[in-house]
N, C-alpha and C. Protein backbone atom coordinates (compact mmCIF):
# COMPACT_ATOMS: atom_id res chain seq x y z
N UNK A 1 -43.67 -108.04 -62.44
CA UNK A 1 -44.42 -108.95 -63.25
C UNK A 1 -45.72 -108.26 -63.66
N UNK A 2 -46.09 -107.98 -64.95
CA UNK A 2 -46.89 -107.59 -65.29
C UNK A 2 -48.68 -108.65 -64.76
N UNK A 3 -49.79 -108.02 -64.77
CA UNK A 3 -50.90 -108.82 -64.72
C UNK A 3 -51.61 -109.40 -65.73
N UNK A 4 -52.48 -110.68 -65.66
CA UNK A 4 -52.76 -110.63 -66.39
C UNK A 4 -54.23 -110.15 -66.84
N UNK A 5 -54.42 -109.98 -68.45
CA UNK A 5 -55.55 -109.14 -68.39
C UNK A 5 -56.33 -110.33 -69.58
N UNK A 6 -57.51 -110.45 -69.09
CA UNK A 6 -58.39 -111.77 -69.51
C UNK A 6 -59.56 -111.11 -70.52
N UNK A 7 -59.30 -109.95 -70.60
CA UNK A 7 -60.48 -109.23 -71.28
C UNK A 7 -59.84 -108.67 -72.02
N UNK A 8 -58.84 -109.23 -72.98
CA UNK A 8 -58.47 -108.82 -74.14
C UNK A 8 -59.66 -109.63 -75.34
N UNK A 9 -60.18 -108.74 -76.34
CA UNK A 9 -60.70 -109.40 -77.77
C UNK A 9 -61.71 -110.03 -76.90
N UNK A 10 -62.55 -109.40 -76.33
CA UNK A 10 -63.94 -109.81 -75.21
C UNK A 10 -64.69 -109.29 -76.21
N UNK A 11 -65.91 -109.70 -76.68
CA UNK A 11 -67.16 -109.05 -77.57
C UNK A 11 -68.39 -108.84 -76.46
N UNK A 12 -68.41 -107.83 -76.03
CA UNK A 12 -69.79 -107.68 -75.28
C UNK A 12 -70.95 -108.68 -75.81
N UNK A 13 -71.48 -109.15 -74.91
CA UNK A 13 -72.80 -109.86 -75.38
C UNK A 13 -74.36 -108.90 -74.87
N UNK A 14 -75.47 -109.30 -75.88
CA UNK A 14 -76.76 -108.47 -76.02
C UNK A 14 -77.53 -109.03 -74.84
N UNK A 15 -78.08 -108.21 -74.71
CA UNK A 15 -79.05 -108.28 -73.38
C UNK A 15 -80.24 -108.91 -73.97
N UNK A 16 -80.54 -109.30 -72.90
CA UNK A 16 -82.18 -110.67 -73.17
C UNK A 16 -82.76 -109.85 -74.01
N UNK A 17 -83.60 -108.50 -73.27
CA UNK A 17 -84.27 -107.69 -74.02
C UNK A 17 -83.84 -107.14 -75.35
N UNK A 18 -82.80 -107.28 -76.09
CA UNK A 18 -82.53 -107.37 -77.46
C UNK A 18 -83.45 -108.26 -78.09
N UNK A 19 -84.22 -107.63 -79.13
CA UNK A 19 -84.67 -108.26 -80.08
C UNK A 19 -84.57 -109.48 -81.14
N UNK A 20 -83.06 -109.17 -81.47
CA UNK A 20 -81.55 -109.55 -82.21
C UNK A 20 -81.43 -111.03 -81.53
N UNK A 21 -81.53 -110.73 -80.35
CA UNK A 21 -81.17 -111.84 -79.40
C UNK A 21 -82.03 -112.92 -78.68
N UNK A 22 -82.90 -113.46 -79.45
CA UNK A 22 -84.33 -113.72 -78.35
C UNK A 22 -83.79 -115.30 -78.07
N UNK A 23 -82.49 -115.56 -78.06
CA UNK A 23 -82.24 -116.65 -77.17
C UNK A 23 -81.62 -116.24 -75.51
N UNK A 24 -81.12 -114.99 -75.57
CA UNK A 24 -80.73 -114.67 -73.89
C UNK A 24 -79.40 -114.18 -74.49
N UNK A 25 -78.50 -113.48 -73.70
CA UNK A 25 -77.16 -113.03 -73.74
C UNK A 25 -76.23 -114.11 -73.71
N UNK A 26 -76.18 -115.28 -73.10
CA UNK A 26 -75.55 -116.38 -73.01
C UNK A 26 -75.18 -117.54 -74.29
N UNK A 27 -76.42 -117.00 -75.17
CA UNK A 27 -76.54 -117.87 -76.33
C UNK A 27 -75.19 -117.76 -77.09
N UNK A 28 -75.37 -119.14 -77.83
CA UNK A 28 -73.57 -118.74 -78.81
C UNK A 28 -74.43 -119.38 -80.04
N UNK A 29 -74.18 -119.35 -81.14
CA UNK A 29 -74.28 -119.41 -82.39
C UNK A 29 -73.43 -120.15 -83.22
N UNK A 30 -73.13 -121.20 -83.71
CA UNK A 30 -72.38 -121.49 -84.63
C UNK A 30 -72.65 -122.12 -85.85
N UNK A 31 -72.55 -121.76 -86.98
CA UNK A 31 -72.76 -122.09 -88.47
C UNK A 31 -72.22 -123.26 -89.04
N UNK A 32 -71.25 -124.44 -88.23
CA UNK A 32 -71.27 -125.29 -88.30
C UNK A 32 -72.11 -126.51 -87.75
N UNK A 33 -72.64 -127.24 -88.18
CA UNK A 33 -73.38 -128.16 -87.48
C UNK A 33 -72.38 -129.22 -86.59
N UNK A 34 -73.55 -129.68 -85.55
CA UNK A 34 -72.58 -130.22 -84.12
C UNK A 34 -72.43 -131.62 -85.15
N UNK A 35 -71.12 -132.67 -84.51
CA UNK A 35 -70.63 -133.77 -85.16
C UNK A 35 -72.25 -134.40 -84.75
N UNK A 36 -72.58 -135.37 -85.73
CA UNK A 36 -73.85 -136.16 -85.15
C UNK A 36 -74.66 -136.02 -85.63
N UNK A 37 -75.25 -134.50 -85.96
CA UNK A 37 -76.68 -134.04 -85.86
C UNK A 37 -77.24 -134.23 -86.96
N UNK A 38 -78.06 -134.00 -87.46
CA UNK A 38 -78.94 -134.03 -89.25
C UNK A 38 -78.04 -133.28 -90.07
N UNK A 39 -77.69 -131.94 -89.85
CA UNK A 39 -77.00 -131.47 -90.62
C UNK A 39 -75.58 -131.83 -91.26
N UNK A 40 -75.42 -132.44 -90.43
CA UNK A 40 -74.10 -133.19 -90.07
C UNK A 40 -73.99 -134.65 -91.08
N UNK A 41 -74.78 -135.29 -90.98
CA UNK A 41 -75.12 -136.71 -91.33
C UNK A 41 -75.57 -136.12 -92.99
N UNK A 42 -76.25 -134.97 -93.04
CA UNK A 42 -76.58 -134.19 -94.30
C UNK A 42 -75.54 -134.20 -95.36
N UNK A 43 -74.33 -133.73 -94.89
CA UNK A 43 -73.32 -133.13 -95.35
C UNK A 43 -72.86 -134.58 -96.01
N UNK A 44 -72.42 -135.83 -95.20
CA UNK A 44 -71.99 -136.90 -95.67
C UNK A 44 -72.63 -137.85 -96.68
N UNK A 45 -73.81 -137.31 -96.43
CA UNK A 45 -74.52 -138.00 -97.80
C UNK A 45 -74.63 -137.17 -98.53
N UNK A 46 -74.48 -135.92 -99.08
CA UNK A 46 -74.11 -135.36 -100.28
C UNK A 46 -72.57 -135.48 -100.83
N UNK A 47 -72.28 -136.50 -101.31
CA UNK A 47 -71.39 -137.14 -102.11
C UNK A 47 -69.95 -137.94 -101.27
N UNK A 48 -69.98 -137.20 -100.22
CA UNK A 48 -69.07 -137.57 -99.23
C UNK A 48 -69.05 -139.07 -98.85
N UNK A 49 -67.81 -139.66 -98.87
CA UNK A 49 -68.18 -141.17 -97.82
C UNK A 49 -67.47 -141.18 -96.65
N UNK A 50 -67.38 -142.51 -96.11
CA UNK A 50 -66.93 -142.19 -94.72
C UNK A 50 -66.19 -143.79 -94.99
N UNK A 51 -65.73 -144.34 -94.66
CA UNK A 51 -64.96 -145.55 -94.31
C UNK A 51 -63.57 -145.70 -93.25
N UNK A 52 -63.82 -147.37 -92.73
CA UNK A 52 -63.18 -147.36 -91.61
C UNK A 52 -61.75 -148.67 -91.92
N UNK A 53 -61.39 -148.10 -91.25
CA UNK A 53 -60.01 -149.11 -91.18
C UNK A 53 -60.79 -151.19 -91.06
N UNK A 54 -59.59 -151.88 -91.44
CA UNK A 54 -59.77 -153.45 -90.78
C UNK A 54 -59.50 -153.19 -89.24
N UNK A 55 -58.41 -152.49 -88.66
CA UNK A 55 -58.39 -152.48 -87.53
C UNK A 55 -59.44 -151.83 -86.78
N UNK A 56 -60.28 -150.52 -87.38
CA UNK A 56 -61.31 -150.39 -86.70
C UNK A 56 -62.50 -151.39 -86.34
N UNK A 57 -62.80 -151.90 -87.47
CA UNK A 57 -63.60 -153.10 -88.05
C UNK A 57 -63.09 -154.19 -86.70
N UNK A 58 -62.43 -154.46 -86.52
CA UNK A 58 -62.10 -155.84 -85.59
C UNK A 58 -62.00 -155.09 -83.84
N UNK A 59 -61.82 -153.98 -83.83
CA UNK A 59 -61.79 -153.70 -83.13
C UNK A 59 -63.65 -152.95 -82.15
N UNK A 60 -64.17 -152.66 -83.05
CA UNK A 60 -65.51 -153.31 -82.86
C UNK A 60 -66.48 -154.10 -82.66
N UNK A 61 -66.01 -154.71 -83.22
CA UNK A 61 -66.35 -156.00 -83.13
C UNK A 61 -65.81 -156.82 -81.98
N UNK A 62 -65.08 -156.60 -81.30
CA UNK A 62 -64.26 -156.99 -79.95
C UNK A 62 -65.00 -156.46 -78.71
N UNK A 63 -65.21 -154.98 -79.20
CA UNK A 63 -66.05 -154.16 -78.19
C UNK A 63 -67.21 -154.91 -77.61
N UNK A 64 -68.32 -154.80 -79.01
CA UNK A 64 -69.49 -155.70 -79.21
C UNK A 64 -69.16 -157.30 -78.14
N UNK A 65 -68.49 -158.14 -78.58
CA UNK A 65 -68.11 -158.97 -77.85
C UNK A 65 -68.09 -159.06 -76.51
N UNK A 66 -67.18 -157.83 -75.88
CA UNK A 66 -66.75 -157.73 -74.18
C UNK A 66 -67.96 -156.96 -74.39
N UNK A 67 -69.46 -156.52 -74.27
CA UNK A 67 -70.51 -155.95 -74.23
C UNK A 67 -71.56 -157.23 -73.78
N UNK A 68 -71.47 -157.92 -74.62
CA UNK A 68 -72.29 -159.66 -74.74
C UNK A 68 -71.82 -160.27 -73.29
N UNK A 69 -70.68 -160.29 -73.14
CA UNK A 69 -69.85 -160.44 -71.50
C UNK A 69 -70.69 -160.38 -70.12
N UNK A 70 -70.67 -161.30 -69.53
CA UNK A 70 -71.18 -160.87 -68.08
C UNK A 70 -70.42 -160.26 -67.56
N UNK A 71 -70.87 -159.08 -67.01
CA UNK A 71 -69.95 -158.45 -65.60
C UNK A 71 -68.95 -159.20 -64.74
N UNK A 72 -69.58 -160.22 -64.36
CA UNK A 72 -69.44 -160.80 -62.74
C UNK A 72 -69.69 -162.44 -63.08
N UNK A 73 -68.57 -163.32 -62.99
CA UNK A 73 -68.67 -164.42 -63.02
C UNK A 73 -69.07 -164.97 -61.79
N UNK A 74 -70.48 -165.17 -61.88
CA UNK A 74 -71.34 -165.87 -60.88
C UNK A 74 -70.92 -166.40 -60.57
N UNK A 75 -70.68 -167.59 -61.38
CA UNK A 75 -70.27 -169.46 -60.39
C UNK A 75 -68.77 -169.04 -59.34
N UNK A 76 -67.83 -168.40 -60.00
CA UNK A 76 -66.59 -168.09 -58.88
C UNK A 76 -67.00 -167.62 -57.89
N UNK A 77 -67.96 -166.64 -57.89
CA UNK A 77 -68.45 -165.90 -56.80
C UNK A 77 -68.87 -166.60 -56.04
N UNK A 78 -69.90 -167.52 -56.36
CA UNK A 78 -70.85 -168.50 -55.61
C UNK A 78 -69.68 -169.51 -54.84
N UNK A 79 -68.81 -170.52 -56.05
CA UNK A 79 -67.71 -171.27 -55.19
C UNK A 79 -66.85 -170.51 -53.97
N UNK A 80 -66.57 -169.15 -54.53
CA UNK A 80 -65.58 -168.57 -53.27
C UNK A 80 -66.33 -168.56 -51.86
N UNK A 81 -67.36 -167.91 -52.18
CA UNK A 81 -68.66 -167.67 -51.02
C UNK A 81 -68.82 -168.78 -50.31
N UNK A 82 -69.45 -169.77 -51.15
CA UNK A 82 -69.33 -171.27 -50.31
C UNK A 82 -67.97 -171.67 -49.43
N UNK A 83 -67.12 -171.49 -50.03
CA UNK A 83 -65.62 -171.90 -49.52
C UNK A 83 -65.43 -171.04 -48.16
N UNK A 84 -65.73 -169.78 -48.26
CA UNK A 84 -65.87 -168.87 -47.16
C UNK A 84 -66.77 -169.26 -46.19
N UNK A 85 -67.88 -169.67 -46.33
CA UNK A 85 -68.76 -170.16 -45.33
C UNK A 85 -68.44 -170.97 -44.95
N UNK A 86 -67.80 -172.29 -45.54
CA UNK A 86 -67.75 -174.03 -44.65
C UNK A 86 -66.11 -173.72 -44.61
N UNK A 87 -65.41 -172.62 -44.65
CA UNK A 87 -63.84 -172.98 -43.99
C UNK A 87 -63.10 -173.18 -44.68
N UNK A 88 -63.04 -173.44 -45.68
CA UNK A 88 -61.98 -173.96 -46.26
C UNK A 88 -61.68 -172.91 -47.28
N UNK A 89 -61.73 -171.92 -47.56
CA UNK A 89 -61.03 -171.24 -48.57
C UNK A 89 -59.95 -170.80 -47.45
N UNK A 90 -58.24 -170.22 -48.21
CA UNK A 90 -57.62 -170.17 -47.61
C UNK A 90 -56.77 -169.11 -48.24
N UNK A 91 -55.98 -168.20 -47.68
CA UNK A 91 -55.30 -167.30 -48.57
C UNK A 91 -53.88 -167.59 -48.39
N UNK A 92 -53.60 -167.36 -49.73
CA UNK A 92 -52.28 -167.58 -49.66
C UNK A 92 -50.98 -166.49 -49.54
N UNK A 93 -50.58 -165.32 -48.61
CA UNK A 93 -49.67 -164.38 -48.74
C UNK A 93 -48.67 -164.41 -49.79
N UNK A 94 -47.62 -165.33 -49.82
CA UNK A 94 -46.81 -165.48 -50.88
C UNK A 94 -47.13 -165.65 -52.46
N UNK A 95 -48.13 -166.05 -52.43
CA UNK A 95 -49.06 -166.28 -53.67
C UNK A 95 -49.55 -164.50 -54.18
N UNK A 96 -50.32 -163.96 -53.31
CA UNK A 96 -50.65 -163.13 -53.54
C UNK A 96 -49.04 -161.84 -53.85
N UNK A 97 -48.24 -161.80 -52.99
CA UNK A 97 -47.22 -160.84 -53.10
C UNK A 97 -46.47 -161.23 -54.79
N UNK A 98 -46.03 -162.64 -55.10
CA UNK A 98 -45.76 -163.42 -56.09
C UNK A 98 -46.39 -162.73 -57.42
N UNK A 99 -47.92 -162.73 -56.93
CA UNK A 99 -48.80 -162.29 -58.02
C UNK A 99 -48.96 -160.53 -58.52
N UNK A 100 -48.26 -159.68 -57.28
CA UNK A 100 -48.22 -158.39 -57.25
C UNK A 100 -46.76 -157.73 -57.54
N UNK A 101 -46.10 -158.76 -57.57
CA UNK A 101 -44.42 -158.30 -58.03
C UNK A 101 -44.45 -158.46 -59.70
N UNK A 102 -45.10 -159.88 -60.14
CA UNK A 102 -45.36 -160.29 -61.63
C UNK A 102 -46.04 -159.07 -62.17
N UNK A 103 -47.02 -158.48 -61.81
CA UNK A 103 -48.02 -157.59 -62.01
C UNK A 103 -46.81 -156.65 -62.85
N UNK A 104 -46.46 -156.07 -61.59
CA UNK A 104 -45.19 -154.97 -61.79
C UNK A 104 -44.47 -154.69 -63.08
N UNK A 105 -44.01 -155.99 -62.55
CA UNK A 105 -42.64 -155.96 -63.87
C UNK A 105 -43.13 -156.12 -65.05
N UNK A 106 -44.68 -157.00 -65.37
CA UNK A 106 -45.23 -156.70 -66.64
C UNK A 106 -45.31 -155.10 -67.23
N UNK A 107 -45.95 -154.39 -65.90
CA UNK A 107 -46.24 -152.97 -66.01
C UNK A 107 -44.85 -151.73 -66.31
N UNK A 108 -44.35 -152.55 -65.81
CA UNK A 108 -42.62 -151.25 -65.89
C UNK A 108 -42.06 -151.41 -66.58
């Protein structure tokens, strides 16, 4: 089995002390602008447009929505808690296994 060799089409990089180079040897360069940036946002307003789907559109807007969302539905929390303290909450095994087989077969 031959090895493999990782330093094929390797370009030496310039040493700090290069002139050429006064960002460091590590630096990379690219003539495209990053997605996002001014240059970027530049490009699309010189004549370019941009438009989005209805499904993007609603689907944003959904996002936005589950964002507005509380985390953590307090009051259940609070009723379970209570129920836990004075006794009476109660678990149900069959309920729960019931609820983890349904799970399943939705999933498979």
């Amino acid at each position: 089995m031959n090895p493999v060799d990782n330093n094929i089409n390797v370009r030496p990089t310039r040493s700090d002390s290069d002139p050429v180079n006064r960002r460091g040897a590590d630096a990379v360069t690219n003539s495209r602008p990053a997605p996002g940036s001014a240059k970027d946002a530049a490009s699309v307003s010189d004549g370019e447009s941009v438009s989005i789907t209805g499904t993007a559109t609603e689907l944003l807007s959904l996002e936005n929505q589950l964002k507005a969302l509380p985390g953590v539905d307090q009051a259940r929390v609070d009723s379970i808690r209570e129920a836990i303290s004075n006794g009476s909450y109660s678990v149900d095994p069959e309920r729960i296994v019931d609820s983890l087989l349904k799970s399943e077969v939705e999933l498979g």
